[in-house]
N, C-alpha and C. Protein backbone atom coordinates (compact mmCIF):
# COMPACT_ATOMS: atom_id res chain seq x y z
N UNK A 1 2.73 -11.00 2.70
CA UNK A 1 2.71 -9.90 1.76
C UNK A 1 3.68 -10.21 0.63
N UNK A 2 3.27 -10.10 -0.32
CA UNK A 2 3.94 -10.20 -1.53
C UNK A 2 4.06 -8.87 -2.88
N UNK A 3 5.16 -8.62 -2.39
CA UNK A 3 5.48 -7.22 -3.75
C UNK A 3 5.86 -7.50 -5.14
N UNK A 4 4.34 -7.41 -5.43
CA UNK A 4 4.10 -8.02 -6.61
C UNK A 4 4.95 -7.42 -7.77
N UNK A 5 5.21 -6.23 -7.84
CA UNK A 5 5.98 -5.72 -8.95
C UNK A 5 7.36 -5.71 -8.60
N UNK A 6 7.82 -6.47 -8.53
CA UNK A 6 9.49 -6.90 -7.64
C UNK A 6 9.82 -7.24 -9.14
N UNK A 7 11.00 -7.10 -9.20
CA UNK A 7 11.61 -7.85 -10.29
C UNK A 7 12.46 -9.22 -10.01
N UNK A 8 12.30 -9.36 -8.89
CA UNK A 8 13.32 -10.83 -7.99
C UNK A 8 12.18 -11.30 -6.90
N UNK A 9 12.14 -12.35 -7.09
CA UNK A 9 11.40 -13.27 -6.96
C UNK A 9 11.01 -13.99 -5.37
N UNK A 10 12.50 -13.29 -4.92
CA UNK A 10 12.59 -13.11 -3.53
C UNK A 10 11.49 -12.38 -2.69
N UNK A 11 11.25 -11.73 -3.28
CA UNK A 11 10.29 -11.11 -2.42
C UNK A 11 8.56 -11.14 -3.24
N UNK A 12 8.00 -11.50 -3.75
CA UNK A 12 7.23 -12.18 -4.51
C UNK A 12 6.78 -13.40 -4.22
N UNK A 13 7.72 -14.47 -3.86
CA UNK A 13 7.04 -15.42 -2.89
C UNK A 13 8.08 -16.31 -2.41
N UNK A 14 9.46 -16.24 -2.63
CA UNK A 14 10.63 -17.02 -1.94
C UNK A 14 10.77 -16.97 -0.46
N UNK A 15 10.18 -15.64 -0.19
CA UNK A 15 10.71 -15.38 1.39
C UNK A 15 9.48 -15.45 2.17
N UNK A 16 8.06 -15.63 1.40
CA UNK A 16 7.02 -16.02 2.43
C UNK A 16 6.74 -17.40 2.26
N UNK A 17 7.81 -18.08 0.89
CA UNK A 17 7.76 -19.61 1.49
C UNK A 17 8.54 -20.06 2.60
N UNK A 18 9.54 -19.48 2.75
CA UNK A 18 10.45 -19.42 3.89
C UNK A 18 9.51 -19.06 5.66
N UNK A 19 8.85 -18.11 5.46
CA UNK A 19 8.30 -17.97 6.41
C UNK A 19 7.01 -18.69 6.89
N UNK A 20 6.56 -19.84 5.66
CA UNK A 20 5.06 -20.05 5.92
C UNK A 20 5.17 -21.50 6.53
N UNK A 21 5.99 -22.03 6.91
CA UNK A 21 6.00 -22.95 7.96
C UNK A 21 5.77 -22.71 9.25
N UNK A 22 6.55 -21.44 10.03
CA UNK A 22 6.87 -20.89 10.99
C UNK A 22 5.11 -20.23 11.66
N UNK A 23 4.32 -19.62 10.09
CA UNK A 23 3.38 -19.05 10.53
C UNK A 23 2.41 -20.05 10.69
N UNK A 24 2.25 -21.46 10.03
CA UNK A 24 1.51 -22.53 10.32
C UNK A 24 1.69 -23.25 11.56
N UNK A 25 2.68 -23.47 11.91
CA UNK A 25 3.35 -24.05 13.37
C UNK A 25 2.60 -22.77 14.13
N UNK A 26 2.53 -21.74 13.89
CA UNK A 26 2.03 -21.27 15.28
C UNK A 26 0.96 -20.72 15.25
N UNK A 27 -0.07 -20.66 14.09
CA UNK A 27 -1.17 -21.04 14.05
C UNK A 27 -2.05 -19.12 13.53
N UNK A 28 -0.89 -18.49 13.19
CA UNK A 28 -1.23 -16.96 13.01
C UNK A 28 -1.97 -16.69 11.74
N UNK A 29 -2.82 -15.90 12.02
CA UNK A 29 -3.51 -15.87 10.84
C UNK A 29 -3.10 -15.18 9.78
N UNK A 30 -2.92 -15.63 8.73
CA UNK A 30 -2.26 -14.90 7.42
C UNK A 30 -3.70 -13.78 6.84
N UNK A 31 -2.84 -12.60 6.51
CA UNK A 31 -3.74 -11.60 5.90
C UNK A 31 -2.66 -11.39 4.02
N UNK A 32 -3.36 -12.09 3.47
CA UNK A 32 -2.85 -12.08 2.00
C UNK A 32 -2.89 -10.89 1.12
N UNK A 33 -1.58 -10.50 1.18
CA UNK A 33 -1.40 -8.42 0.55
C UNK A 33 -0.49 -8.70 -0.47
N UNK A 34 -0.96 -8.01 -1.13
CA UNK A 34 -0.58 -7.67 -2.63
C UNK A 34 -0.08 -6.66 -2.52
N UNK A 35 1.61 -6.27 -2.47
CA UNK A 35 1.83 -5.23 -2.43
C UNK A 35 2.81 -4.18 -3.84
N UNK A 36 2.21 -3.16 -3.91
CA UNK A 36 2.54 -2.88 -5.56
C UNK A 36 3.10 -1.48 -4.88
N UNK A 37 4.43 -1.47 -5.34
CA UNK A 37 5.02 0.16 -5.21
C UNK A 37 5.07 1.15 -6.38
N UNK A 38 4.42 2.14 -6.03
CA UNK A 38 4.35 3.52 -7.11
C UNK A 38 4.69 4.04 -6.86
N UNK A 39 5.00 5.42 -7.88
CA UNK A 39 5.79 6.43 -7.61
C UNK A 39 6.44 6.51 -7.77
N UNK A 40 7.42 7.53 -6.34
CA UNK A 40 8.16 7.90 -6.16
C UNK A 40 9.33 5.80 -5.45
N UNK A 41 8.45 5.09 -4.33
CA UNK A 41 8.53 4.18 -4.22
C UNK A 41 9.84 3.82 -3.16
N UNK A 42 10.78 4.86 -2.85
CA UNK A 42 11.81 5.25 -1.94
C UNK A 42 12.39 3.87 -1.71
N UNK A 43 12.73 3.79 -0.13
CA UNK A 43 13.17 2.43 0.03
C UNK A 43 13.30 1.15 0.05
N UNK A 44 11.96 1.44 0.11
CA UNK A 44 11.03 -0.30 -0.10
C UNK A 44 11.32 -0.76 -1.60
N UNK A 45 10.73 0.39 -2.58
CA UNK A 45 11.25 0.25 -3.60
C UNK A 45 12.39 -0.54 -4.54
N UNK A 46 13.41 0.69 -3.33
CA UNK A 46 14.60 -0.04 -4.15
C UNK A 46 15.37 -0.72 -3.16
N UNK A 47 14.97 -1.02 -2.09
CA UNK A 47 15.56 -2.76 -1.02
C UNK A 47 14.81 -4.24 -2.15
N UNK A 48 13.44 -3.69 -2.57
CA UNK A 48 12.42 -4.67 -2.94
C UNK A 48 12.50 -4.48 -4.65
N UNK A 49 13.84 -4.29 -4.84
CA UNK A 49 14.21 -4.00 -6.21
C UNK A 49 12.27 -4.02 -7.43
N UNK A 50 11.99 -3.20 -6.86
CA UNK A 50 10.69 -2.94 -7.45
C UNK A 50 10.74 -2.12 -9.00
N UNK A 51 9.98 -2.54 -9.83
CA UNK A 51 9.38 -1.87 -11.35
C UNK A 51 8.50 -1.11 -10.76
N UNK A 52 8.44 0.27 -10.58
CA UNK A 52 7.85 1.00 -9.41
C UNK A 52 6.78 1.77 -10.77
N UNK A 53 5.52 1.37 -10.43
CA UNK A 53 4.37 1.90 -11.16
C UNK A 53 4.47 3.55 -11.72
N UNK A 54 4.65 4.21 -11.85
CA UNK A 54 4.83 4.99 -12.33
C UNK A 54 2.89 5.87 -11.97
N UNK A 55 3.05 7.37 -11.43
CA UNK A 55 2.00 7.82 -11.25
C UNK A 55 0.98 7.51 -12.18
N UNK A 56 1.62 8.25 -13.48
CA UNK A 56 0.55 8.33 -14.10
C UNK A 56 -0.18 7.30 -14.92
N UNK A 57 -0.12 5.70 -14.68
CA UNK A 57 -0.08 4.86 -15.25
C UNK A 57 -1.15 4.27 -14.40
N UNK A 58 -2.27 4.20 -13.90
CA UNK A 58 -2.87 3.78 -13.16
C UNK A 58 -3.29 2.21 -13.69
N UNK A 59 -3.35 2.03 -14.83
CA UNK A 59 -3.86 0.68 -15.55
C UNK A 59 -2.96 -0.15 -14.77
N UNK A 60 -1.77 -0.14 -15.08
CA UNK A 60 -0.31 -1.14 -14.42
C UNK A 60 -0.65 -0.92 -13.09
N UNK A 61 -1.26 -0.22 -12.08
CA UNK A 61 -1.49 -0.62 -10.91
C UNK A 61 -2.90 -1.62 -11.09
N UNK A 62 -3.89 -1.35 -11.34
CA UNK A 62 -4.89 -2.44 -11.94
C UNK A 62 -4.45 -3.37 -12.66
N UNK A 63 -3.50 -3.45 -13.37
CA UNK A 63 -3.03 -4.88 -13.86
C UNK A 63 -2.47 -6.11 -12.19
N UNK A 64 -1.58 -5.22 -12.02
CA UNK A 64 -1.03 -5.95 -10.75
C UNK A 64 -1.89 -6.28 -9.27
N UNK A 65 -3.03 -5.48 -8.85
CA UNK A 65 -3.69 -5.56 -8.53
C UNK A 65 -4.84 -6.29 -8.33
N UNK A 66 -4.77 -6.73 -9.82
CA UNK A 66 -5.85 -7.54 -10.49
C UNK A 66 -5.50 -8.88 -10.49
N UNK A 67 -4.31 -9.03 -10.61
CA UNK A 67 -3.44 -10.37 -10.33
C UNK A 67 -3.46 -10.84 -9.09
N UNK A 68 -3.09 -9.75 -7.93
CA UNK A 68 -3.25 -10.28 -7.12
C UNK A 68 -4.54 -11.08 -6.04
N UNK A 69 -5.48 -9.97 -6.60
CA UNK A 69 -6.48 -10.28 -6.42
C UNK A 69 -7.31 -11.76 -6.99
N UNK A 70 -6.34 -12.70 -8.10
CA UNK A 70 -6.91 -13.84 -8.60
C UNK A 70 -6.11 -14.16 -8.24
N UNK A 71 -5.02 -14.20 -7.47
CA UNK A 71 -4.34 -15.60 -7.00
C UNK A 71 -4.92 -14.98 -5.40
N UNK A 72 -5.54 -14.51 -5.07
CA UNK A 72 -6.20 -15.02 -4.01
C UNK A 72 -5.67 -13.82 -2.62
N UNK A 73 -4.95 -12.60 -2.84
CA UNK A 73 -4.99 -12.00 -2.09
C UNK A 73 -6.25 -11.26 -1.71
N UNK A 74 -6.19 -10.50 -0.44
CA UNK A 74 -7.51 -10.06 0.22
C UNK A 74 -7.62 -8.43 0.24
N UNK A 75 -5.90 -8.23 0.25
CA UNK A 75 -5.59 -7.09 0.35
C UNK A 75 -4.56 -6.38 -0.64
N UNK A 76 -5.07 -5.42 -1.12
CA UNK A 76 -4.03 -4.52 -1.95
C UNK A 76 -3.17 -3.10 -1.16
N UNK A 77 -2.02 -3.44 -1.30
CA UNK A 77 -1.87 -2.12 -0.93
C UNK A 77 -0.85 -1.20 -1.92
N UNK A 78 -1.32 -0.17 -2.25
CA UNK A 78 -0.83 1.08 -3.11
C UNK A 78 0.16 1.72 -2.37
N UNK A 79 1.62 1.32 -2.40
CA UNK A 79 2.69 2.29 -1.55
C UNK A 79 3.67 3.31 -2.36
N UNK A 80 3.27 4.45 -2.08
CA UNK A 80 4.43 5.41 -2.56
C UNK A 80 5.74 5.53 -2.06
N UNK A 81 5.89 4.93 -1.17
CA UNK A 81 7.14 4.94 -0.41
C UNK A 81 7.21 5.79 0.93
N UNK A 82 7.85 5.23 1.91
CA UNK A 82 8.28 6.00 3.09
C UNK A 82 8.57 7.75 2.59
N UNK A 83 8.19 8.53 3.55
CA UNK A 83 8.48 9.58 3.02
C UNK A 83 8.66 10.09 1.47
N UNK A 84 7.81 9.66 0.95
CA UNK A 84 7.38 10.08 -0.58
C UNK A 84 6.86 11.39 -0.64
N UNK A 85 7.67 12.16 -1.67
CA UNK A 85 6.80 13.67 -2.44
C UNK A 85 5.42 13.79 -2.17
N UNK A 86 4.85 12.78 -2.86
CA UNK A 86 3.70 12.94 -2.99
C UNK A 86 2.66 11.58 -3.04
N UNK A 87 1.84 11.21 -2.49
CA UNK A 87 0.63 10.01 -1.99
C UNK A 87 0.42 9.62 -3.58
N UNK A 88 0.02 8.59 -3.61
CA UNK A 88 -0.90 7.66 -4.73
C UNK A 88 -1.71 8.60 -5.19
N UNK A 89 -1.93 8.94 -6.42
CA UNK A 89 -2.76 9.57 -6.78
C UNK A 89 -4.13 9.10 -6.51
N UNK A 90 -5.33 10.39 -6.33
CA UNK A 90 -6.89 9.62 -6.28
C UNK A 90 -7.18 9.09 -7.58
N UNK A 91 -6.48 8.90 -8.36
CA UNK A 91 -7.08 8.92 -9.79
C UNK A 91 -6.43 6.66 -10.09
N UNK A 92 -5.60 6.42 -9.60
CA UNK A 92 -4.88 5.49 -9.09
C UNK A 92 -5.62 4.49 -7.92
N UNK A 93 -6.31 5.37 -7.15
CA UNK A 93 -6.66 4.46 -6.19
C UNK A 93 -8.17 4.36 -6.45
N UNK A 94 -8.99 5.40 -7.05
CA UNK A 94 -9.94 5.34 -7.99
C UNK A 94 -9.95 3.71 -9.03
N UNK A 95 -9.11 3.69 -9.53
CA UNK A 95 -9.00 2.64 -10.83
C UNK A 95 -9.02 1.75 -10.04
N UNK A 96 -7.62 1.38 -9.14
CA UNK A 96 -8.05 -0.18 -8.52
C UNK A 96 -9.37 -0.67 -7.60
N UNK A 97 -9.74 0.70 -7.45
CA UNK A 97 -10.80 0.20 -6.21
C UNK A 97 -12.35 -0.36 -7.39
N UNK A 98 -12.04 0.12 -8.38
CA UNK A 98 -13.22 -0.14 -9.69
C UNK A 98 -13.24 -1.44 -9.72
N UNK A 99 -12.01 -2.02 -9.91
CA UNK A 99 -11.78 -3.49 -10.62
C UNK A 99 -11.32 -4.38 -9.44
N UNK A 100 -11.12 -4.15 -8.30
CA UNK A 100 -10.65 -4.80 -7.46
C UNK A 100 -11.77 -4.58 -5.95
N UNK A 101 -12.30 -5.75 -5.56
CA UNK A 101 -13.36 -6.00 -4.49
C UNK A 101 -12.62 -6.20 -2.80
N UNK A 102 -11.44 -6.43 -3.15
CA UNK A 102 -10.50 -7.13 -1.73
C UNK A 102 -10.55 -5.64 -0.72
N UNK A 103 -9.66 -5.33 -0.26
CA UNK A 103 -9.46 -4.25 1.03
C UNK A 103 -8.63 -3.49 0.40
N UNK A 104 -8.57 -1.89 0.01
CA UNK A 104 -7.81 -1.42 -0.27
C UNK A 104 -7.05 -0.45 0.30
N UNK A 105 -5.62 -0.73 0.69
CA UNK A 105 -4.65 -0.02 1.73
C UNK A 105 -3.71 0.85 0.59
N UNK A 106 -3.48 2.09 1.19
CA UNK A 106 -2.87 3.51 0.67
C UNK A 106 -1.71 3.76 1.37
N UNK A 107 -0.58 3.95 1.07
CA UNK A 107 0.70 4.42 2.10
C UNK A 107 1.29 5.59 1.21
N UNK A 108 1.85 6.20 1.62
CA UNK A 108 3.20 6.77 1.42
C UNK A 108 2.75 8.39 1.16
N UNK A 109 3.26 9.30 1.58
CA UNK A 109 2.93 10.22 1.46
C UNK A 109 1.98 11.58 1.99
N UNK A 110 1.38 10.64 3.13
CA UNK A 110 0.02 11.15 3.44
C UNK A 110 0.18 11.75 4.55
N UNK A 111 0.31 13.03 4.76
CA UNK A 111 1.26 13.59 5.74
C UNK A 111 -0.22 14.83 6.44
N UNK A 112 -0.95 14.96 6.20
CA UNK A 112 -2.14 15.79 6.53
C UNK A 112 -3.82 15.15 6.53
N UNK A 113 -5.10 15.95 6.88
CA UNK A 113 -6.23 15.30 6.42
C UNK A 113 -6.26 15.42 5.49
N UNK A 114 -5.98 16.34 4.47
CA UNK A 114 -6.42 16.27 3.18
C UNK A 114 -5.75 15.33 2.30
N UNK A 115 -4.86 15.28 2.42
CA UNK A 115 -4.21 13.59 1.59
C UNK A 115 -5.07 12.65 2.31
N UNK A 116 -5.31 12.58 3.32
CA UNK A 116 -5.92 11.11 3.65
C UNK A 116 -7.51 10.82 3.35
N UNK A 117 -7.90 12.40 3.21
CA UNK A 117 -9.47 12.51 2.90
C UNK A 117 -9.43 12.27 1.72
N UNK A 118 -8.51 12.83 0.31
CA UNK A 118 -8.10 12.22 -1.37
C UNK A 118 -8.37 10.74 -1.39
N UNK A 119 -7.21 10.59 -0.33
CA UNK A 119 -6.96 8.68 -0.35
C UNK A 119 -8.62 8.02 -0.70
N UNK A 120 -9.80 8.35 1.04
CA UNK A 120 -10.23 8.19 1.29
C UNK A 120 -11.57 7.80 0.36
N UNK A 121 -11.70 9.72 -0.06
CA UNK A 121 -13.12 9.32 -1.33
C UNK A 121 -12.53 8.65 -2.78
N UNK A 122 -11.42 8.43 -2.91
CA UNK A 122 -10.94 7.91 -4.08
C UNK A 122 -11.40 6.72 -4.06
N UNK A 123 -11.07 5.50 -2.44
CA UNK A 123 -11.42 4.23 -2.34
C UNK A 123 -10.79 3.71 -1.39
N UNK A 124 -9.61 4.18 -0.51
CA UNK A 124 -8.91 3.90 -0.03
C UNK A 124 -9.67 2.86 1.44
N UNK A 125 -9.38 2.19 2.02
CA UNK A 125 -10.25 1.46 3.09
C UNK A 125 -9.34 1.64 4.55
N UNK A 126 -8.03 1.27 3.88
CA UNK A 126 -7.15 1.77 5.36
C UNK A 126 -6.13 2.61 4.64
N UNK A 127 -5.76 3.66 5.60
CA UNK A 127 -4.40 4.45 5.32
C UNK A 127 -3.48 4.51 6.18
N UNK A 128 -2.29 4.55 5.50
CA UNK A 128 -1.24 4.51 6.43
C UNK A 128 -0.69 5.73 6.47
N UNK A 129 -0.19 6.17 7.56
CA UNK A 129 0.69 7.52 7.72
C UNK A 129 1.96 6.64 8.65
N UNK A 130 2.62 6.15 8.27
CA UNK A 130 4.73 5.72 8.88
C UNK A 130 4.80 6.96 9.15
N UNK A 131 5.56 7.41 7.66
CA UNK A 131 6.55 8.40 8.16
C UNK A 131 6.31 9.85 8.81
N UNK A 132 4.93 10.11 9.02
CA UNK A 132 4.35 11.21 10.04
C UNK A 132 4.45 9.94 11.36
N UNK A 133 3.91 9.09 11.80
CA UNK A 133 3.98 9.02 12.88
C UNK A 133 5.37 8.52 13.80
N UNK A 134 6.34 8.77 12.99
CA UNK A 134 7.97 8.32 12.97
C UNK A 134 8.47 9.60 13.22
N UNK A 135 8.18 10.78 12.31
CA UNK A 135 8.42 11.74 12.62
C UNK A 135 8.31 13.19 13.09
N UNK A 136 7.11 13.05 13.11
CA UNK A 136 6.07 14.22 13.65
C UNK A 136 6.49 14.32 14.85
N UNK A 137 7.00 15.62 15.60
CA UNK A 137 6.67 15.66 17.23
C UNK A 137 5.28 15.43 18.19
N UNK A 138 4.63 16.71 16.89
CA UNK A 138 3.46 16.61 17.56
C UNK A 138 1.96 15.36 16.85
N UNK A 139 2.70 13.95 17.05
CA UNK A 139 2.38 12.90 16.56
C UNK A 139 0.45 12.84 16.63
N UNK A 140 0.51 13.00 18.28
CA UNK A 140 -0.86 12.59 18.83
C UNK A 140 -2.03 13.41 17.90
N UNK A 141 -1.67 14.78 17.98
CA UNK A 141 -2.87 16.41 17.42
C UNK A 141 -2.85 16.06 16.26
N UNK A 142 -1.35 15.56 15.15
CA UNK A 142 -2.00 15.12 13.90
C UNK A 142 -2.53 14.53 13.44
N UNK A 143 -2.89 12.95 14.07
CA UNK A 143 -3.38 11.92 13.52
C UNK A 143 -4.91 12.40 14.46
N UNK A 144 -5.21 12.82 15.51
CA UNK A 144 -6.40 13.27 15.50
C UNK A 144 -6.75 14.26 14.44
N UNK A 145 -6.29 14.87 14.16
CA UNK A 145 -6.76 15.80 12.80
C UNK A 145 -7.10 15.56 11.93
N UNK A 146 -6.29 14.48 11.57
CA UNK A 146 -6.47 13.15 9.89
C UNK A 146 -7.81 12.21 10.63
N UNK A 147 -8.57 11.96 11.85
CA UNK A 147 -9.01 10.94 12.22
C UNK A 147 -10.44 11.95 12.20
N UNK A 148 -9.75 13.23 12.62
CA UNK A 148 -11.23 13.69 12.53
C UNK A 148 -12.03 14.19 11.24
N UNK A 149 -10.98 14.15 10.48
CA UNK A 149 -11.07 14.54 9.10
C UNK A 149 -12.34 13.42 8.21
N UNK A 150 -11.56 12.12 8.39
CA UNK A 150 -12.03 10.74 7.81
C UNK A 150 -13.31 11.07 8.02
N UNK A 151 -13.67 10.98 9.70
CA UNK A 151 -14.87 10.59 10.01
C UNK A 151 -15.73 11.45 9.80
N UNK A 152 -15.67 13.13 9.05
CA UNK A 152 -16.48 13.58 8.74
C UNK A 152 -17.04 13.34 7.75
């Protein structure tokens, strides 16, 4: 995974050259992610000293997106950050899913079905819910709720 809108380079591709010996020696299959933080963009953000897309800017997520997608990633993923205000906009995940053919993954924010059903008809292909399933008690009843949601 590479966070493409990093401003240090470290994390962009220094530290998965570091790691891509280790994953060839043992023969694991690499899943190539493009990862672009928006938003709000919380920790990851700013550990991954990220230029954090800004909501309403959906083009700059299709720019980066789009990049990644020609150097050969498979997967995009749109992260608002751990415990973020508020999910990727549909209007955001709409745009990249237009211009971009790879797998498109949604994080941050998505704390109910109806954020994940937004995610969902926007374009979304996988969603992530972390920080509900980190912190939710009642972990199991919600993500059936969001699961039964999808599949309607």
């Amino acid at each position: 995974m590479s966070l493409l809108n990093s401003a240090n380079t470290y994390y962009l591709i220094d530290s998965q050259a570091i790691g891509a010996p280790m994953v060839k020696k043992l023969g694991i299959e690499s899943l190539p992610m493009g990862y672009i933080i928006v938003g709000y963009g919380g920790a990851a953000g700013y550990v991954g000293q990220a230029r954090v897309v800004p909501y309403d800017r959906p083009e700059l997520a299709v720019a980066y997106a789009s990049a990644g997608e020609l150097l050969g990633m498979r997967y995009i993923y749109l992260e608002a950050g751990s415990g973020a205000p508020q999910p990727v906009t549909p209007q955001m995940i709409g745009a990249v899913r237009k211009y971009c053919k790879g797998t498109l993954v949604v994080g941050g924010g998505i704390r109910d079905a109806k954020a994940a059903v937004a995610a969902k008809k926007a374009g979304a292909q996988i969603i992530v819910t972390g920080t509900l399933v980190e912190e939710e008690a009642k972990v199991t009843e919600r993500i059936s709720e969001i699961t039964k949601a999808l599949k309607a």
